[in-house]
C-alpha atoms as a PDB file:
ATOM      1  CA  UNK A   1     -55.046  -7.035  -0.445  1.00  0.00           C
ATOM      2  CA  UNK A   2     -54.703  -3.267  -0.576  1.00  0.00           C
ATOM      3  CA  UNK A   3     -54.510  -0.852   2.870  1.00  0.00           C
ATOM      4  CA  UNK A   4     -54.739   2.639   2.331  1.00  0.00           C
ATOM      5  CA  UNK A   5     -53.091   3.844   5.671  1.00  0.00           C
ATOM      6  CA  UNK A   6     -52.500   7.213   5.005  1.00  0.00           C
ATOM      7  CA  UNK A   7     -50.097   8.858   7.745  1.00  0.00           C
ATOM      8  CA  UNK A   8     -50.298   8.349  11.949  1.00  0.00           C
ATOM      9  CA  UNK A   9     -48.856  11.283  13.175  1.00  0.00           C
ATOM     10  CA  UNK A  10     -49.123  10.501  16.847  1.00  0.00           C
ATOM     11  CA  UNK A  11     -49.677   6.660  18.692  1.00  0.00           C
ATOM     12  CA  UNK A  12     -52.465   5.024  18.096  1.00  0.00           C
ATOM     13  CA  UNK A  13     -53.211   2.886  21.259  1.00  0.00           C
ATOM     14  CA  UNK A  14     -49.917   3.556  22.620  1.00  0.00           C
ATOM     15  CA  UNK A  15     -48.337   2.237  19.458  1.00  0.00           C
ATOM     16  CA  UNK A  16     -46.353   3.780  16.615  1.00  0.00           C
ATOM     17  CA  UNK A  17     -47.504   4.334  12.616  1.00  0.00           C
ATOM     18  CA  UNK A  18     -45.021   1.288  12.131  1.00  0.00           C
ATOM     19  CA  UNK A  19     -46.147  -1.058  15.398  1.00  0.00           C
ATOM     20  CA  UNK A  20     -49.931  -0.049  14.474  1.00  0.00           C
ATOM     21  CA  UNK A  21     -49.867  -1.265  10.991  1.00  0.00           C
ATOM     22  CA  UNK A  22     -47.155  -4.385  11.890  1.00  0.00           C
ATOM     23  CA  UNK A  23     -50.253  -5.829  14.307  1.00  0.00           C
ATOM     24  CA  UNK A  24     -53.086  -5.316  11.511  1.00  0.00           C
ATOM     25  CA  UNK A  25     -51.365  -7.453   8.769  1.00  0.00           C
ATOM     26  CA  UNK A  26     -50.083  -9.908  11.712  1.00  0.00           C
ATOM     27  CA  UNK A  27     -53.905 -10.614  12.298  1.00  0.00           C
ATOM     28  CA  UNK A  28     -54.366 -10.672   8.736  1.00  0.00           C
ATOM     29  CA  UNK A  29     -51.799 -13.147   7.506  1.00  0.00           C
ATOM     30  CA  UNK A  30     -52.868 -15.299  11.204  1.00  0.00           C
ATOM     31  CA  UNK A  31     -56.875 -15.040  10.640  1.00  0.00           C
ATOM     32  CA  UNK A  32     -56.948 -14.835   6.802  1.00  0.00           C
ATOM     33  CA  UNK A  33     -54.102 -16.645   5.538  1.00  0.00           C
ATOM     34  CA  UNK A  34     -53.938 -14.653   2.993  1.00  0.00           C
ATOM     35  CA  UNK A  35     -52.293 -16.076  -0.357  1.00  0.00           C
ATOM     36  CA  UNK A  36     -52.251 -12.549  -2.319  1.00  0.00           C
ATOM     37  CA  UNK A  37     -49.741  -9.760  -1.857  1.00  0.00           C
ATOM     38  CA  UNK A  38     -50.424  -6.961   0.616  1.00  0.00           C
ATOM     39  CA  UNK A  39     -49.992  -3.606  -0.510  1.00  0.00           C
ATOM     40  CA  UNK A  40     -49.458  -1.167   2.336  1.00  0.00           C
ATOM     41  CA  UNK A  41     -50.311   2.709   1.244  1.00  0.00           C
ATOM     42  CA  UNK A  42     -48.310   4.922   3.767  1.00  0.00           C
ATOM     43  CA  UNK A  43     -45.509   7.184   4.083  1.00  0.00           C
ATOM     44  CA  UNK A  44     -41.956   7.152   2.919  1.00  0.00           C
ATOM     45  CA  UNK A  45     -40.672   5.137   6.076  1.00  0.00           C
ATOM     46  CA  UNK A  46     -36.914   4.041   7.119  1.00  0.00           C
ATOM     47  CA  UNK A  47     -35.379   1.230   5.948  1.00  0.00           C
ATOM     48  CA  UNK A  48     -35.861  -0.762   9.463  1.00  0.00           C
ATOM     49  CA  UNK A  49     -39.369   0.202   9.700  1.00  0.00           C
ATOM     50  CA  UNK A  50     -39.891  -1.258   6.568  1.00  0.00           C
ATOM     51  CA  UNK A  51     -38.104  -4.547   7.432  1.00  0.00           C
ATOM     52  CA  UNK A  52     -40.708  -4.510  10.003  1.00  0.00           C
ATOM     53  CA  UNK A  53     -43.793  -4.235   7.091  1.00  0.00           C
ATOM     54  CA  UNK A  54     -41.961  -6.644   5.729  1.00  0.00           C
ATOM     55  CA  UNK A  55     -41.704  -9.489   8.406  1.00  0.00           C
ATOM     56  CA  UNK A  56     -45.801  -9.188   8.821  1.00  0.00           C
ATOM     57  CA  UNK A  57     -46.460  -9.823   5.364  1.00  0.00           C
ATOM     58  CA  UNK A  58     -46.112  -6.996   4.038  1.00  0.00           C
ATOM     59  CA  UNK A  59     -45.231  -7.343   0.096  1.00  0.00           C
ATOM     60  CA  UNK A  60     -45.864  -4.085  -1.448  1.00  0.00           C
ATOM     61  CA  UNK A  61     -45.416  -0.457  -1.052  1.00  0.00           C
ATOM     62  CA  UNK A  62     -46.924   2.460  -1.676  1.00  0.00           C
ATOM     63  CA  UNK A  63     -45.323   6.215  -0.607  1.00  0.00           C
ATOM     64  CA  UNK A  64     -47.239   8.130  -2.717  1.00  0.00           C
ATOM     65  CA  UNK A  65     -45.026  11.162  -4.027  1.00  0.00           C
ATOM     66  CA  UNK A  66     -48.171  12.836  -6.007  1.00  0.00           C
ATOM     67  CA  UNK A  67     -45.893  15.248  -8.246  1.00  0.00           C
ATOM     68  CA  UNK A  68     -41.841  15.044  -9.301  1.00  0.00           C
ATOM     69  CA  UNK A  69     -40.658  18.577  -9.497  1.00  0.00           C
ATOM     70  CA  UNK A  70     -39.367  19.905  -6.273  1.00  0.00           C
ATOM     71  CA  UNK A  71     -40.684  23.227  -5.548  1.00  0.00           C
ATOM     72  CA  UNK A  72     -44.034  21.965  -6.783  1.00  0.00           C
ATOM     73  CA  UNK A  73     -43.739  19.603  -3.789  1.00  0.00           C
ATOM     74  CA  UNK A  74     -43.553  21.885  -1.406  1.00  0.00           C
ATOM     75  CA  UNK A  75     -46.279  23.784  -2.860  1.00  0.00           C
ATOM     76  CA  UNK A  76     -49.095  20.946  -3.457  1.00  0.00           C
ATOM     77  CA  UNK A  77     -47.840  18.442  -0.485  1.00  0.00           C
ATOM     78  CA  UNK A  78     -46.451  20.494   2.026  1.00  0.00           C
ATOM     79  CA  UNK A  79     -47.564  18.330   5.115  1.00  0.00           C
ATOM     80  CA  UNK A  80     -44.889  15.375   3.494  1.00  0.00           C
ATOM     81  CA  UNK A  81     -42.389  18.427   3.457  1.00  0.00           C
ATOM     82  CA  UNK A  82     -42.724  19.067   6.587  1.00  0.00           C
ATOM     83  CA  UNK A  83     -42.787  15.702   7.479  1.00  0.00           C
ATOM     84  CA  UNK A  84     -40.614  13.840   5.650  1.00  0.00           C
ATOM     85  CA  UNK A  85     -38.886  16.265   3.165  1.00  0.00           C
ATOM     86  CA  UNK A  86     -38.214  15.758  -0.886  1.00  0.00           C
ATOM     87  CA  UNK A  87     -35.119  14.487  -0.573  1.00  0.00           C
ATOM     88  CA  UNK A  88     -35.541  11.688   2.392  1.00  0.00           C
ATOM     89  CA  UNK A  89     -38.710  10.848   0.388  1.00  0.00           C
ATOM     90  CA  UNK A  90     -36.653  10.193  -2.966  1.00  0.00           C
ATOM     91  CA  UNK A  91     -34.316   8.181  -0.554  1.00  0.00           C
ATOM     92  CA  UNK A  92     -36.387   6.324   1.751  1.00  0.00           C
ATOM     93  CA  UNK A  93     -38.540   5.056  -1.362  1.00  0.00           C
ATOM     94  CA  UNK A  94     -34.579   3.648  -2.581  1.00  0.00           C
ATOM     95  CA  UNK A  95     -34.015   1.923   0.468  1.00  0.00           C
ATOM     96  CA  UNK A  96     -37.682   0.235  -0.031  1.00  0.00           C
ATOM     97  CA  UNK A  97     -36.401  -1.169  -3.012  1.00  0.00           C
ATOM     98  CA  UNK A  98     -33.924  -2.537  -1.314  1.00  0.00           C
ATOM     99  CA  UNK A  99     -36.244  -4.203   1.071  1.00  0.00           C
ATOM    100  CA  UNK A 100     -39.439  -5.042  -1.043  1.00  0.00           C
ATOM    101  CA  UNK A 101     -37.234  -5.811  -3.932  1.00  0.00           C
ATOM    102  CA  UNK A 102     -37.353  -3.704  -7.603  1.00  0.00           C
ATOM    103  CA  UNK A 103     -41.180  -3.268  -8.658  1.00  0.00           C
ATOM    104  CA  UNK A 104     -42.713  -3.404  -5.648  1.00  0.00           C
ATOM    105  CA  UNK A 105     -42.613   0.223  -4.177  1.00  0.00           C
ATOM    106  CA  UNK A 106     -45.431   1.770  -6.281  1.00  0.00           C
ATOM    107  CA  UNK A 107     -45.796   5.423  -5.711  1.00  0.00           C
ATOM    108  CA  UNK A 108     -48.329   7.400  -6.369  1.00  0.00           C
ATOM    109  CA  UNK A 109     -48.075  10.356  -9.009  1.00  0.00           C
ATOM    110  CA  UNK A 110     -51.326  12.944  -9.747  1.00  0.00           C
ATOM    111  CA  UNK A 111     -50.977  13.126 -13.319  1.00  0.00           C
ATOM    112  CA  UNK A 112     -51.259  16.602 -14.787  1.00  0.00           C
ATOM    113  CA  UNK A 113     -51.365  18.443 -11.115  1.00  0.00           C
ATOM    114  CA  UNK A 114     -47.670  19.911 -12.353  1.00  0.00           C
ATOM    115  CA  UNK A 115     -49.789  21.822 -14.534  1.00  0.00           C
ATOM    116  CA  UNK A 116     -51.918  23.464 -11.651  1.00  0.00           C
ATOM    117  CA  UNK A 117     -51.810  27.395 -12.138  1.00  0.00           C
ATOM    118  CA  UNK A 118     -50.047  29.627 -11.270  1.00  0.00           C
ATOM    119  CA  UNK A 119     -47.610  28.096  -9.812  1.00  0.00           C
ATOM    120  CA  UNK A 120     -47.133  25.082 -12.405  1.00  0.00           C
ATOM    121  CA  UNK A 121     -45.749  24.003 -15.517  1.00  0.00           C
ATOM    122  CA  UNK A 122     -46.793  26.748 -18.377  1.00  0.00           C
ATOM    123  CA  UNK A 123     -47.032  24.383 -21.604  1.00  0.00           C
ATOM    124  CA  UNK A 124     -47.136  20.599 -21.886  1.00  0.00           C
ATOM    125  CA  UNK A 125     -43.821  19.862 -23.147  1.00  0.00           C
ATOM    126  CA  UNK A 126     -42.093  21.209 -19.989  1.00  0.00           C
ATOM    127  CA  UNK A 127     -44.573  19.116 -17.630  1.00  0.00           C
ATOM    128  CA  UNK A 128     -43.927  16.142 -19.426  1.00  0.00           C
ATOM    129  CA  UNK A 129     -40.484  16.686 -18.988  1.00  0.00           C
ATOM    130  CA  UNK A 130     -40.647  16.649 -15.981  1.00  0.00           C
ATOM    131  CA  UNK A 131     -42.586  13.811 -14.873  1.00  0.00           C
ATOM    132  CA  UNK A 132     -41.148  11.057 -17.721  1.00  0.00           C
ATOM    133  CA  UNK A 133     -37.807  12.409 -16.294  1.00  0.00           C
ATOM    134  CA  UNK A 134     -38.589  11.560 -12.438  1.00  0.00           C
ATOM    135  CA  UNK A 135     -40.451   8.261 -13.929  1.00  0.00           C
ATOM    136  CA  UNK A 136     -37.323   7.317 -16.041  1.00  0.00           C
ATOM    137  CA  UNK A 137     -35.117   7.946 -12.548  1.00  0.00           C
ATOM    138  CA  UNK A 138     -37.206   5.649 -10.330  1.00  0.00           C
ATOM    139  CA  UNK A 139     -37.792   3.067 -12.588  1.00  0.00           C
ATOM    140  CA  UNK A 140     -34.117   3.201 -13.118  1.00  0.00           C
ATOM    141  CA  UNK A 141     -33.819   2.559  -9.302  1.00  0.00           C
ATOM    142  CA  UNK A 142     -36.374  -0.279  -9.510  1.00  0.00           C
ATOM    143  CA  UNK A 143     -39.448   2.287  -8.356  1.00  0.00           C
ATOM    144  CA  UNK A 144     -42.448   1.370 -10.605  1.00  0.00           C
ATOM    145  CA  UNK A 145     -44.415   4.841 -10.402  1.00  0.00           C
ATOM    146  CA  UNK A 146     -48.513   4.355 -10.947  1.00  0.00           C
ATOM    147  CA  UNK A 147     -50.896   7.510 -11.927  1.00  0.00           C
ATOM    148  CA  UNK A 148     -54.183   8.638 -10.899  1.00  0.00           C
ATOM    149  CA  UNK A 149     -55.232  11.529 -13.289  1.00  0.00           C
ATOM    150  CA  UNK A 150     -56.024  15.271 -11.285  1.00  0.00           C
ATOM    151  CA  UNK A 151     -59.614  14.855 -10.599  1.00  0.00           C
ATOM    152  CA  UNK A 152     -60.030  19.362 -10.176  1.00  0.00           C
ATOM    153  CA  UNK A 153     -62.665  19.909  -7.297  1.00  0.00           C
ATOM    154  CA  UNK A 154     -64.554  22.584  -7.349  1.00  0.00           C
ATOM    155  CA  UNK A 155     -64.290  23.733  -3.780  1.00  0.00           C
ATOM    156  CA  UNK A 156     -60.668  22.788  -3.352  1.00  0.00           C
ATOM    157  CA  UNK A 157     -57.574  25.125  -2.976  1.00  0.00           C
ATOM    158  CA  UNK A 158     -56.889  24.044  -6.886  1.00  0.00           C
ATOM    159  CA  UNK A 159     -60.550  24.305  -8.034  1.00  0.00           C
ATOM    160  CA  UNK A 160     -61.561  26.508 -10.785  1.00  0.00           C
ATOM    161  CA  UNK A 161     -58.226  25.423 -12.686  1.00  0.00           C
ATOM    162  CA  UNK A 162     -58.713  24.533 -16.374  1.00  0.00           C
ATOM    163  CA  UNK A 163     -57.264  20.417 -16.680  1.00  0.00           C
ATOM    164  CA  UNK A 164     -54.390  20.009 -18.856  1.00  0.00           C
ATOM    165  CA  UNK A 165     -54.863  19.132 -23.094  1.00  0.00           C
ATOM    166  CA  UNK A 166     -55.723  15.675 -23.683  1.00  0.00           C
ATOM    167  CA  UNK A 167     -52.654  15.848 -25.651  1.00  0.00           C
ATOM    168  CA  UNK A 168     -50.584  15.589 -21.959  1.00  0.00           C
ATOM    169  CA  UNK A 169     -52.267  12.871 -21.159  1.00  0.00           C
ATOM    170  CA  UNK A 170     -51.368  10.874 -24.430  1.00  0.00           C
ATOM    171  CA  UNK A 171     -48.509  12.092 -24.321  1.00  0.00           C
ATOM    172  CA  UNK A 172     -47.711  11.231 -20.722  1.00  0.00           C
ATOM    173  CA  UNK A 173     -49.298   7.180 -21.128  1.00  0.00           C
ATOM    174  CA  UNK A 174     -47.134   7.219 -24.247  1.00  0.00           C
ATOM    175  CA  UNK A 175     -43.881   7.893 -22.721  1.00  0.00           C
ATOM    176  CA  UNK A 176     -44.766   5.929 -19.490  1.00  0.00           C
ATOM    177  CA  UNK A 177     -45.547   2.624 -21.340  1.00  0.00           C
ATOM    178  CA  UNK A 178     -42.103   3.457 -23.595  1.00  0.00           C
ATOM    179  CA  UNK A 179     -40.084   3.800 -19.934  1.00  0.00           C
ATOM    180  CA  UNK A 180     -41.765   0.685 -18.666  1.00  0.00           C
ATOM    181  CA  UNK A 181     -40.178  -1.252 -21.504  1.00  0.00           C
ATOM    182  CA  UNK A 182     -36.835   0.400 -21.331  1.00  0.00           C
ATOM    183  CA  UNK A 183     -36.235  -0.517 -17.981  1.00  0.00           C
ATOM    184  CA  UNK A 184     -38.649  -4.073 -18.372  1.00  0.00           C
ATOM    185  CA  UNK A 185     -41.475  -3.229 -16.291  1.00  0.00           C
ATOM    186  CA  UNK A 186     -43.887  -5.305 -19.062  1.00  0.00           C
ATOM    187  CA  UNK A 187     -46.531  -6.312 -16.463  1.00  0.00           C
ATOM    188  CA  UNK A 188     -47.994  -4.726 -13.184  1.00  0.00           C
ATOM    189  CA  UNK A 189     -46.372  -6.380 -10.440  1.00  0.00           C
ATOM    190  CA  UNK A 190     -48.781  -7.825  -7.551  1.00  0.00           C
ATOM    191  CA  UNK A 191     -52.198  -8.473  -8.811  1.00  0.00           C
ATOM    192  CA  UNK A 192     -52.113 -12.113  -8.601  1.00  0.00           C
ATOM    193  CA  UNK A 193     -50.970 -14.642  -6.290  1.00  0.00           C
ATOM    194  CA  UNK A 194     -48.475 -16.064  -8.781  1.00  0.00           C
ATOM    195  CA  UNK A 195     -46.653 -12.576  -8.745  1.00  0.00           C
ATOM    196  CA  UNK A 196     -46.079 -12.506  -5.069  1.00  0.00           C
ATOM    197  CA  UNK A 197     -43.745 -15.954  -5.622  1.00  0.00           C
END
């Protein structure tokens, strides 16, 4: 069972991001009884909010980071900058291990936006670098990053961008399948009911 949330900036029916969300998967687990893990997409949120998620049913978590390197954060998601910051994002997705327990705080990364001109990455090597090496960190930490791949949009702030060399992207599901092993992340976590026990 999969909510993408997204952010709540200000209350929504008098109620915080936290309070909002905490009463939708109340009703869900009451009306639905639902056997399969919830998966909550949202942002990086203190450790006591997320003991909240957690208490409604709650088994999953997604802060979606999009891209590793630090100044590239600030450049492609500066709204979680703002919000949140790099570093309390690294932190607070940490203390969500520590809540949800070790591969079940799935962030999101856009694989092969570190490559977006002219502000990223020049030549594959360095971009995979860079994202193996926040992957290997994480999933160190019991983070179990997921990819989408950069979808370029014509009309978008990024559009008109050549997509990295297919080469990245082998490269990239090569090394990510080699760091799942290392740190024994042989299955995705939370597709079937049986997981969630």
């Amino acid at each position: 069972f999969f909510v993408s949330g997204g952010t709540i900036l200000r209350s929504v029916r008098g109620k915080s991001e936290i309070e909002y969300y905490a009463e939708f998967f109340e009703v869900i687990q009451q009306k639905l009884r639902v056997l399969y893990p919830c998966h909550l997409q949202i942002i990086a949120r203190t450790k006591e909010e997320l003991r909240r998620l957690k208490e409604v049913g709650v088994g999953f978590l997604q802060p979606n980071l999009e891209v590793w390197d630090r100044d590239l954060f600030k450049i492609i998601c500066p709204g979680k900058e703002k919000y949140v910051g790099y570093d309390h994002w690294i932190e607070r997705m940490m203390d969500a291990v520590d809540v949800f327990g070790p591969g079940r705080v799935v962030p999101n990364f856009v694989a092969g936006v570190e490559m977006a001109q002219p502000f990223g990455f020049k030549d594959v090597s360095a971009a995979l670098k860079s994202i193996l090496g926040g992957f290997d960190f994480l999933m160190k930490e019991g983070v179990l990053p997921r990819m989408d791949m950069w979808t370029i949009e014509p009309n978008s702030a990024l559009g008109g961008q050549e997509p990295p060399p297919l080469e990245y992207y082998i490269e990239l599901g090569r090394g990510y399948r080699e760091l799942c092993k290392k740190h024994g992340f042989d299955a995705p976590l939370g597709r079937c009911r049986g997981c969630y026990r």
